[in-house]
Each structure stands twice: as C-alpha cells, then as structure tokens.
N, C-alpha and C. Protein backbone atom coordinates (compact mmCIF):
# COMPACT_ATOMS: atom_id res chain seq x y z
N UNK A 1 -30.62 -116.60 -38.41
CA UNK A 1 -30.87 -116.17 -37.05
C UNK A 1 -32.06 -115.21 -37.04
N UNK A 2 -32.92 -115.21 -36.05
CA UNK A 2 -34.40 -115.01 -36.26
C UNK A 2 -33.80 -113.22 -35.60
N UNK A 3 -34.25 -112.22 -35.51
CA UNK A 3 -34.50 -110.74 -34.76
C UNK A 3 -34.20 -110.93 -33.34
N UNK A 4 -35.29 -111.96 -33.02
CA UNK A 4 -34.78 -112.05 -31.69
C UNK A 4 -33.61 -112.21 -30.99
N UNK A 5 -32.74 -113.14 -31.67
CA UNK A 5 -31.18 -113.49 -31.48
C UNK A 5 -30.85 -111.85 -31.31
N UNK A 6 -30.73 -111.67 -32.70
CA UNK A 6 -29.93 -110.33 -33.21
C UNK A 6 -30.09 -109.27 -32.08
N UNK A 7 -31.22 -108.97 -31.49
CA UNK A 7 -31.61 -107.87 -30.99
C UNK A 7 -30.84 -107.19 -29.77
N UNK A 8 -30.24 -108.11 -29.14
CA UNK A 8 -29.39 -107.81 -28.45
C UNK A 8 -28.03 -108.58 -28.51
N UNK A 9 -26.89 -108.29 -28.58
CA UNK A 9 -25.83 -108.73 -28.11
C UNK A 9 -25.76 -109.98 -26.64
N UNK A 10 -25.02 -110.79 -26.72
CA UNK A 10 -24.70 -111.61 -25.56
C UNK A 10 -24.55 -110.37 -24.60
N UNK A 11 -23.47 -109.45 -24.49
CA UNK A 11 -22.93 -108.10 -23.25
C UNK A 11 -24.26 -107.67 -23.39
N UNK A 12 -24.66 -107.05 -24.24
CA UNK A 12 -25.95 -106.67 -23.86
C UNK A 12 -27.21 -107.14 -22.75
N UNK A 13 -26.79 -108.63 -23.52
CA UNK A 13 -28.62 -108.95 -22.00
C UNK A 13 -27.58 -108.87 -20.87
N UNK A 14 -26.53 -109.34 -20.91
CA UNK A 14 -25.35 -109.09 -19.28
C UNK A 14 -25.55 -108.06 -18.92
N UNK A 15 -25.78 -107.19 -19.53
CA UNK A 15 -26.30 -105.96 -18.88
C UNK A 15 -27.40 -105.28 -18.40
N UNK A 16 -28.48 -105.83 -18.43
CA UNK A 16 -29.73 -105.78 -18.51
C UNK A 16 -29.63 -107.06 -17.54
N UNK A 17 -29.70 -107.83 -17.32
CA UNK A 17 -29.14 -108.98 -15.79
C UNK A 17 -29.15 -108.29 -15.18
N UNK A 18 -27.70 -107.68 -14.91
CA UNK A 18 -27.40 -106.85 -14.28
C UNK A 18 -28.08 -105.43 -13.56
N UNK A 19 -28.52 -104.88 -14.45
CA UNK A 19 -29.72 -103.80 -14.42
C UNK A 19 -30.82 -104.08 -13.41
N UNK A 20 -31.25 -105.11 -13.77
CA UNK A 20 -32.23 -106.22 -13.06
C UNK A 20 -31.86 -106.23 -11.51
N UNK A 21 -30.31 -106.57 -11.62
CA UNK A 21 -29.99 -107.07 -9.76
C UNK A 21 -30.00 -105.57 -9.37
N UNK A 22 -29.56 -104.95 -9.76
CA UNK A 22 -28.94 -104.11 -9.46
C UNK A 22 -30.43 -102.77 -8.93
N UNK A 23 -31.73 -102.99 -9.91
CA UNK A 23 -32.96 -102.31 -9.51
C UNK A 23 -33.59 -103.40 -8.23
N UNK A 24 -33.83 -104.32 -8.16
CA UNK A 24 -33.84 -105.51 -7.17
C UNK A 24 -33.11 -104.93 -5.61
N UNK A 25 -32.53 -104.34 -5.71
CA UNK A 25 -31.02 -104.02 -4.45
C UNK A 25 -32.26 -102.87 -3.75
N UNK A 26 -33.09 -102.63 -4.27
CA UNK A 26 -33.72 -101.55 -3.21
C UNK A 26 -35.39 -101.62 -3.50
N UNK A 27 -35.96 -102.54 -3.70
CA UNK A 27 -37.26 -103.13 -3.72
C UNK A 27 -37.14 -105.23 -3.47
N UNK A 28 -38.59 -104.78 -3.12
CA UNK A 28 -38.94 -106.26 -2.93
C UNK A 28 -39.56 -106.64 -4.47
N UNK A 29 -39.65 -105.84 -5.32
CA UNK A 29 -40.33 -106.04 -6.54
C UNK A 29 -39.67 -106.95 -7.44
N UNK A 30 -40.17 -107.48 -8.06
CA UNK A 30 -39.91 -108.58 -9.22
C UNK A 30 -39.62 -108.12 -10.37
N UNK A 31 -38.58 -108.20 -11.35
CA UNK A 31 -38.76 -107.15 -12.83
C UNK A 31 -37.90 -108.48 -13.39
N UNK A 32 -38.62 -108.35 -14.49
CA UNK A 32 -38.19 -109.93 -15.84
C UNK A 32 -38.37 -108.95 -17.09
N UNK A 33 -37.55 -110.03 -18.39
CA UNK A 33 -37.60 -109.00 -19.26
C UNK A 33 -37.78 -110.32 -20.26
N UNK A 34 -38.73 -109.78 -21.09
CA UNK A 34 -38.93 -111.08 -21.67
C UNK A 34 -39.21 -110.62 -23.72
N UNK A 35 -38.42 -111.31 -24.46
CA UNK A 35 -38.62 -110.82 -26.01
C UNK A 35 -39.22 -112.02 -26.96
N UNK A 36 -39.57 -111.40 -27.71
CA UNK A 36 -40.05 -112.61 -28.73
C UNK A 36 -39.71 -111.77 -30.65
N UNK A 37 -40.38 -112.57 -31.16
CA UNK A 37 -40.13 -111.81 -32.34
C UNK A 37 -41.30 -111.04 -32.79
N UNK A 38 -42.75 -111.36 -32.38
CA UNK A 38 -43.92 -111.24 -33.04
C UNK A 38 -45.01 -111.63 -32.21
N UNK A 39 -46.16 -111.00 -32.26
CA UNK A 39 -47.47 -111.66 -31.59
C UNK A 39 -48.52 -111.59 -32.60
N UNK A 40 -49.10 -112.36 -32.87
CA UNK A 40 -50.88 -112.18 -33.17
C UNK A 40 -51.82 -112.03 -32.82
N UNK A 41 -51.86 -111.60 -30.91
CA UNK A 41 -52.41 -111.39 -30.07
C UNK A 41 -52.41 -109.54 -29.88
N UNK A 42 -53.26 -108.76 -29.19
CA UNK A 42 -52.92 -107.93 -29.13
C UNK A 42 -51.69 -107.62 -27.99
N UNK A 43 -50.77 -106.75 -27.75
CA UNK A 43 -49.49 -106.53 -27.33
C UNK A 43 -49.69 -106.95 -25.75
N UNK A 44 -50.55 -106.13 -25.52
CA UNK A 44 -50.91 -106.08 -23.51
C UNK A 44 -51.55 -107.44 -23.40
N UNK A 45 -52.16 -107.88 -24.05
CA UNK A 45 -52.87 -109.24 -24.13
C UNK A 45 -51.83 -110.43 -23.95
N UNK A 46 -50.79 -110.40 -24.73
CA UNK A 46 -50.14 -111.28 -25.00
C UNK A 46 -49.13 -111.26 -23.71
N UNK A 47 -48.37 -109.81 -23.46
CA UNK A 47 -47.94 -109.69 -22.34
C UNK A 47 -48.50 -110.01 -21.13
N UNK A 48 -49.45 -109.89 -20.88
CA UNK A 48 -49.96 -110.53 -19.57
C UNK A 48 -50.43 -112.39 -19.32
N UNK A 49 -50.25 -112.84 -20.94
CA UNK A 49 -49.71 -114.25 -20.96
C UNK A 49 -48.51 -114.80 -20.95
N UNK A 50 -47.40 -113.85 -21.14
CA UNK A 50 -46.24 -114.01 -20.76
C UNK A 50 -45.80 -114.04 -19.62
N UNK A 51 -46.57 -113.01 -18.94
CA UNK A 51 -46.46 -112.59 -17.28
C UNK A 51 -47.23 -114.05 -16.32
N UNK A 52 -47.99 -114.61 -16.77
CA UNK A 52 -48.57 -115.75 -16.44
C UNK A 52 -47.90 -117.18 -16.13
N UNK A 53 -47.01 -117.26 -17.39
CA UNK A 53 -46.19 -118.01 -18.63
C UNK A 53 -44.92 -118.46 -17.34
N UNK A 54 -44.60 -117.03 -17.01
CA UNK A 54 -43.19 -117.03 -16.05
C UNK A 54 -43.43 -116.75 -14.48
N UNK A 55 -44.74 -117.20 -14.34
CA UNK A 55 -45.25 -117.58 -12.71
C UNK A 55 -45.14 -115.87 -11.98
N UNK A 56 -45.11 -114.87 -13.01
CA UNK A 56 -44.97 -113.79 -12.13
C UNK A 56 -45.84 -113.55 -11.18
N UNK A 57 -47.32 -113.97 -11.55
CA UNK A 57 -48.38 -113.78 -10.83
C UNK A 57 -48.05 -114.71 -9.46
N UNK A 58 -46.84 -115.22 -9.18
CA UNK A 58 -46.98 -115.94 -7.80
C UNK A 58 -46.07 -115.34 -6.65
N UNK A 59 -45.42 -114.28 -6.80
CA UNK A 59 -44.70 -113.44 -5.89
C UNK A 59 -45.69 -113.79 -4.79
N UNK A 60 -45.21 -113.21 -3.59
CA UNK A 60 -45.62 -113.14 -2.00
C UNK A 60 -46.16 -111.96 -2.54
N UNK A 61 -45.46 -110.71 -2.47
CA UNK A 61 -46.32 -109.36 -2.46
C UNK A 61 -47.43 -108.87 -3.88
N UNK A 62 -47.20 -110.12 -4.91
CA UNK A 62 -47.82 -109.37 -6.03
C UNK A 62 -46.97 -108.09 -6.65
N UNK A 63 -45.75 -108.34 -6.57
CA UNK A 63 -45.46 -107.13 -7.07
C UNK A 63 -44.15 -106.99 -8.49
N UNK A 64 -44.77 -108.30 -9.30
CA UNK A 64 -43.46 -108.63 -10.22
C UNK A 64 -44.03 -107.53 -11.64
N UNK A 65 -43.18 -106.91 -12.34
CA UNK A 65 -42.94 -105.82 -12.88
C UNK A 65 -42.18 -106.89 -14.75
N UNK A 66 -42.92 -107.12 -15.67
CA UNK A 66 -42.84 -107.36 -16.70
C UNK A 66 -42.62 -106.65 -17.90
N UNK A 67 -41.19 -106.38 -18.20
CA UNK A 67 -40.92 -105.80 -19.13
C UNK A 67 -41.02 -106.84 -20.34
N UNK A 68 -42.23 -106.25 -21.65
CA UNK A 68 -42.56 -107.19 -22.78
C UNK A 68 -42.31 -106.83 -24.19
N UNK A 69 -41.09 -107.13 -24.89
CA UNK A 69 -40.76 -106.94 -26.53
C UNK A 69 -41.32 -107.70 -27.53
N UNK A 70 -41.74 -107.22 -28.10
CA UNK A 70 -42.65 -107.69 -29.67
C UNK A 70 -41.50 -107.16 -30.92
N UNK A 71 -40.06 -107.59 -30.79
CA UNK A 71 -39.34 -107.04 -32.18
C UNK A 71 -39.79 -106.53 -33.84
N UNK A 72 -40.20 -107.45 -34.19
CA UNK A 72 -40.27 -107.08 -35.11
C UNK A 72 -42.06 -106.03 -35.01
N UNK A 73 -42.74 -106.30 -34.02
CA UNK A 73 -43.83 -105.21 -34.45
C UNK A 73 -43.43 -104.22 -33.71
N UNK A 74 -42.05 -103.79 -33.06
CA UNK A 74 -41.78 -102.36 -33.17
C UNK A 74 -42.56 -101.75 -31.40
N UNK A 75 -43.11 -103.13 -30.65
CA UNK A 75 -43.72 -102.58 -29.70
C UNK A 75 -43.16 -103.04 -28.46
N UNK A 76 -43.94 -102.73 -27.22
CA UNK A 76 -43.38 -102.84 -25.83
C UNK A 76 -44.17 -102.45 -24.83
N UNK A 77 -44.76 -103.51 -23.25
CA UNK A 77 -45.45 -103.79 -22.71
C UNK A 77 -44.82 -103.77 -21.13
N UNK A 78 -45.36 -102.57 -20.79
CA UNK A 78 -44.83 -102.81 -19.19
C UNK A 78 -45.90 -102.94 -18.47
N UNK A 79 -46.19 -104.12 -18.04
CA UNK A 79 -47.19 -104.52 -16.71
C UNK A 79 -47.02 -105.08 -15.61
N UNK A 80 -47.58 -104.74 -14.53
CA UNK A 80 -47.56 -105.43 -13.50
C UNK A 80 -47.96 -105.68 -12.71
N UNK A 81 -48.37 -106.12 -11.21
CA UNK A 81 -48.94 -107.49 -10.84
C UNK A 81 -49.74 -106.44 -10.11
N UNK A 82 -50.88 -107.39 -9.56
CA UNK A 82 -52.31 -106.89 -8.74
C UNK A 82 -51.16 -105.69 -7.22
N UNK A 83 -50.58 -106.26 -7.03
CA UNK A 83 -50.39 -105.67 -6.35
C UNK A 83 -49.74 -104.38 -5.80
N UNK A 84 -49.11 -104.40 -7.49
CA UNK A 84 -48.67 -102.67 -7.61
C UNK A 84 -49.71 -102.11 -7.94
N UNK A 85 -50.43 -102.47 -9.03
CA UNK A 85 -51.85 -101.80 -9.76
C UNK A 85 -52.73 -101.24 -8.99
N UNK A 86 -53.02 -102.05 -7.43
CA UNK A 86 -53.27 -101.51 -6.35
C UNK A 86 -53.50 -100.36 -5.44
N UNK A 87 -52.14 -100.32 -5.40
CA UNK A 87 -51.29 -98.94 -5.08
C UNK A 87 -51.49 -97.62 -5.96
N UNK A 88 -50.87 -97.69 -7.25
CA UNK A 88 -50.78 -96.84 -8.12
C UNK A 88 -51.62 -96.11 -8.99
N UNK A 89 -51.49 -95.33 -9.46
CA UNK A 89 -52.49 -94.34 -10.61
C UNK A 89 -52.30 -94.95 -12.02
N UNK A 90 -53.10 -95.03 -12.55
CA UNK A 90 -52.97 -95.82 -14.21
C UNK A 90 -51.82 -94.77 -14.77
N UNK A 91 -51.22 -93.95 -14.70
CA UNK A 91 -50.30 -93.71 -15.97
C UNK A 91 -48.82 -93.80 -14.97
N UNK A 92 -48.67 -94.79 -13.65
CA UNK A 92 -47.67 -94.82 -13.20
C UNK A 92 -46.41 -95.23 -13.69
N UNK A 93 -46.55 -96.06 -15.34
CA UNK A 93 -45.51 -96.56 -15.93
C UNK A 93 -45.34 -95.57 -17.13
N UNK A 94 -45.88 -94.50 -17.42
CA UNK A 94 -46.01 -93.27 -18.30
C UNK A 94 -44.03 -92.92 -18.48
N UNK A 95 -44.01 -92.60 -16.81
CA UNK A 95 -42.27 -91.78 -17.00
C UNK A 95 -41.36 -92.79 -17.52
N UNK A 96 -41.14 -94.19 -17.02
CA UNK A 96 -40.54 -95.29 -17.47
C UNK A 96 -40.71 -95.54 -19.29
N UNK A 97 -41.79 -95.68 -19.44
CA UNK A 97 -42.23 -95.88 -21.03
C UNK A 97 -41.38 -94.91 -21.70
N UNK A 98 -41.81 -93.56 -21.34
CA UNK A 98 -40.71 -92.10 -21.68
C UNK A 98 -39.78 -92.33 -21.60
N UNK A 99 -38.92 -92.82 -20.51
CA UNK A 99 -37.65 -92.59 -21.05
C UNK A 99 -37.01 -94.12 -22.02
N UNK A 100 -37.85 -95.15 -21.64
CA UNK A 100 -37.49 -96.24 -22.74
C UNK A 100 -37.27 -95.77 -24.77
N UNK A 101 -38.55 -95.01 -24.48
CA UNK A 101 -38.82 -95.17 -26.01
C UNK A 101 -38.15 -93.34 -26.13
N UNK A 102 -37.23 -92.57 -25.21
CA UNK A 102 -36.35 -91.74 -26.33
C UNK A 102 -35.23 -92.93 -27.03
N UNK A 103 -34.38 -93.49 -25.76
CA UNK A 103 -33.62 -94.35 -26.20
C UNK A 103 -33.87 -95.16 -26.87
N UNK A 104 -34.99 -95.62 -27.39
CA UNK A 104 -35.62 -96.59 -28.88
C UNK A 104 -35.53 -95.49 -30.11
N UNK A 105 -35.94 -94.72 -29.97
CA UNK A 105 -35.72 -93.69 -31.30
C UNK A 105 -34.47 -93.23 -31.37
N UNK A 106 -33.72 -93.53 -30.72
CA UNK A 106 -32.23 -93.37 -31.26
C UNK A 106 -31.52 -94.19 -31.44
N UNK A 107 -32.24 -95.54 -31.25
CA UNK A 107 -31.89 -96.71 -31.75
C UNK A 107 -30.79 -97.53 -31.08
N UNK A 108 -30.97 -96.93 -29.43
CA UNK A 108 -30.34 -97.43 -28.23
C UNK A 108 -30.82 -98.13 -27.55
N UNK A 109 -31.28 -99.80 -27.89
CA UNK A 109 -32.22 -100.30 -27.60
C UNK A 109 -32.13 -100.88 -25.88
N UNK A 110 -30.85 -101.61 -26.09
CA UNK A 110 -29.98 -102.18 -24.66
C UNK A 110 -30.32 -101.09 -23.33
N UNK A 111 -29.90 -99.45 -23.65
CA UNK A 111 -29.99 -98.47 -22.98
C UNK A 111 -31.31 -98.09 -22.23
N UNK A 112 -32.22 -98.05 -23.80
CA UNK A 112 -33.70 -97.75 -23.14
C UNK A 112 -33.99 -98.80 -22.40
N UNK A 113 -33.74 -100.25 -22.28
CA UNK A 113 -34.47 -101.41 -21.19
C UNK A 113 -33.83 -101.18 -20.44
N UNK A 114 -32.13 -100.76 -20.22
CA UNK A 114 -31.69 -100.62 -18.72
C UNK A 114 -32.24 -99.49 -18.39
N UNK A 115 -32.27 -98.24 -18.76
CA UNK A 115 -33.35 -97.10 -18.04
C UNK A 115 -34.12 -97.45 -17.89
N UNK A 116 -35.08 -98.53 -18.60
CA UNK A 116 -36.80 -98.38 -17.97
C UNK A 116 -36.49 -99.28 -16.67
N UNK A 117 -35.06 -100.52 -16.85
CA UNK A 117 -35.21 -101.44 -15.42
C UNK A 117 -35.14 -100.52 -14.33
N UNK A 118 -34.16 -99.61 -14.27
CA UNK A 118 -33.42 -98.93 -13.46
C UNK A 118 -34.52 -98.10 -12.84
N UNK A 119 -35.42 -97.65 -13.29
CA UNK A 119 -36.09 -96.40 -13.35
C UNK A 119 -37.60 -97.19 -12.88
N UNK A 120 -38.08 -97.90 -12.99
CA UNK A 120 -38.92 -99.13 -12.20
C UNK A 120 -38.46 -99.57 -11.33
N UNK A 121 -37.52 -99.65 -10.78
CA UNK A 121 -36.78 -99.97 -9.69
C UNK A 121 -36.72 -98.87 -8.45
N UNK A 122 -36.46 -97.95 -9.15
CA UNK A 122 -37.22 -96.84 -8.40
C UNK A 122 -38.34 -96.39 -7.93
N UNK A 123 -39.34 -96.79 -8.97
CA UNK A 123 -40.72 -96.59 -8.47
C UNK A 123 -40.94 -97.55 -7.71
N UNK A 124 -40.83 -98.75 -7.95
CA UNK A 124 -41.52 -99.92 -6.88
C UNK A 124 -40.80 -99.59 -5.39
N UNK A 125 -39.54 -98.83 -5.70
CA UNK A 125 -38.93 -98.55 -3.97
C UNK A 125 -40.00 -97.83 -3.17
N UNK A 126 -41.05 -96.99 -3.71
CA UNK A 126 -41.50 -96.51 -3.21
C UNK A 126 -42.85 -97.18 -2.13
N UNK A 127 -43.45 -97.90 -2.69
CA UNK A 127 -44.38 -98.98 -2.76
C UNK A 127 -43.93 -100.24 -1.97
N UNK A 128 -42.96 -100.85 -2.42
CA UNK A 128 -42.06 -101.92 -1.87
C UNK A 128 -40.90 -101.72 -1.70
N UNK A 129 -40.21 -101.00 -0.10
CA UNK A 129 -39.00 -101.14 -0.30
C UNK A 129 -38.00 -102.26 -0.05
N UNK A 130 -36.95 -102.77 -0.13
CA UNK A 130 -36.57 -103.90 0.17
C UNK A 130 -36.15 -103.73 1.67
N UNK A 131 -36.61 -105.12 2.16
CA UNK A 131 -36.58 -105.15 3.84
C UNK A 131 -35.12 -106.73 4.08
N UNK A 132 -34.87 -106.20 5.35
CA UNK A 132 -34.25 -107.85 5.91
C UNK A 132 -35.04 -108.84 5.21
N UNK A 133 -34.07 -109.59 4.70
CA UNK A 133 -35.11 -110.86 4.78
C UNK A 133 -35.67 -110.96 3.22
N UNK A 134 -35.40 -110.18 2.90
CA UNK A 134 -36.45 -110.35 1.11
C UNK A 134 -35.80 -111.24 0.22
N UNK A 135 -35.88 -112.31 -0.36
CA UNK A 135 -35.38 -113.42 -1.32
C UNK A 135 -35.83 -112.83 -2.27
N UNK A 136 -34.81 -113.17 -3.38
CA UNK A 136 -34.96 -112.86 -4.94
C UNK A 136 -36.21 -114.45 -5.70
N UNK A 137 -37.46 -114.00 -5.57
CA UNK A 137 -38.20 -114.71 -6.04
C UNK A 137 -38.50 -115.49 -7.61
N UNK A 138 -37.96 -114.27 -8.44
CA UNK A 138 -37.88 -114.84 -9.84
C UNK A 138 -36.92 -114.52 -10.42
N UNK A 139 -36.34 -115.77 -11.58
CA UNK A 139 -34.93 -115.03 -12.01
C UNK A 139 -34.76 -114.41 -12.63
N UNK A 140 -33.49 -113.26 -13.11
CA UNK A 140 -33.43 -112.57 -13.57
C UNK A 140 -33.17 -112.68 -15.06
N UNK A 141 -32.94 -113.86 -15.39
CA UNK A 141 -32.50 -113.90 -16.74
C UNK A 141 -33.85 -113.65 -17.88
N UNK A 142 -33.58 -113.13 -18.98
CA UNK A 142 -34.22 -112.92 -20.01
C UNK A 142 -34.63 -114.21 -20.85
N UNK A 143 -36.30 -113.62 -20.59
CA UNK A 143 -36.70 -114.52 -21.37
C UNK A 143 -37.39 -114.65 -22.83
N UNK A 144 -37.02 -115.45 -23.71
CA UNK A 144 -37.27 -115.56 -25.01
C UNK A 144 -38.44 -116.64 -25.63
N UNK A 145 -39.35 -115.80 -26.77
CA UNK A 145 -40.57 -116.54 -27.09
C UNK A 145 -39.99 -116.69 -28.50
C-alpha cells in the first residue's frame, strides 16, 4: 500500500468530507482536497495542475479553494481561483497554512486539514458569503493522484 492509502484512515477523509460541507454551509466558495504521493514538478506548479485537473477553474464565482498534499515530500499547497486572488492580499492563506502545519508537527495530520478546511471557510465567508440559491458546484470528496 503506497503513503497515500496510509495517510489517512477511511474515518479520517469522513471527516474532512465533512469539514468540507460543513465550511461550504456559510460561503459560496469551493474547497477540494486533493493527495498524491510525490511530484517532480515544483509543489505550487503542480497544484495548480491539479486545480485545473478537477475543473476548479470553472466555478460561477471563481472562487474554488484547493487544498494540495505531496506525502511523501513532506509538503502542502493552498491555492485559489482568480477570483479570490482578486479580492485578497498575497499572504491571505498565511493564518490557515499556520494553523495546518502546528497540527502537522505534531503529527495530527487529519486535524491540521480539518482546521485549515474549517478556517478557509471562514475566510471565503467574508468575500463570498453563501446566499439563497447557491448549489454545491464541486464535490467534496478527496481526491487522489
């Protein structure tokens, strides 16, 4: 079984699903979570072919939110679409990253992605809040390279 399997538990991504609907409940924003084992690309590079990969770039508002794991190189890629980037100041994913990677150094991996979902979910409320009428545009399930 390759890292990727391993890396999370079955309850685990259920929870992180979950995390997902549950940051979704008060934005129109898009958030996917997507792992692999490895890139040979550089990290942000590769992530924004992932982000491509899973049609994020086709939201109505531009505003899908890509959480990106590289397991075994130990790294992690939060980007997102023209239309938050827009809005925001370049170190707007700074506090999210923070609190992901205490919970990575303590080797709470499940924890740190539901804080960073949870906690992106918050920021995009600000930007996009969820209105009447907003359809869940992309799904929530986790995706694997």
């Amino acid at each position: 079984m390759s890292k990727v399997e391993d890396f999370l538990t079955k309850e685990e991504e259920q929870e992180i699903i979950e995390a997902i609907r549950e940051a979704e409940e008060n934005t129109s924003g898009e958030i996917r979570v997507h792992i692999e084992k490895t890139t040979s690309k550089a990290h942000f590079d590769r992530a924004l072919e992932v982000f491509h990969e899973l049609r994020m770039d086709e939201t109505q508002l531009q505003n899908g939110v890509l959480f990106y794991f590289a397991v075994d190189d130990k790294n992690f890629v939060i980007c997102g679409d023209k239309g938050i980037n827009d809005l925001v100041t370049d170190d707007f994913w700074d506090c999210t990253k923070d609190k992901m990677t205490g919970q990575f150094k303590a080797g709470k991996f499940k924890q740190g992605i539901v804080d960073g979902i949870l906690n992106a979910g918050q920021q995009l409320k600000k930007y996009f809040p969820w209105t009447e009428g907003n359809t869940n545009e992309l799904s929530n399930e986790i995706s694997k390279g």
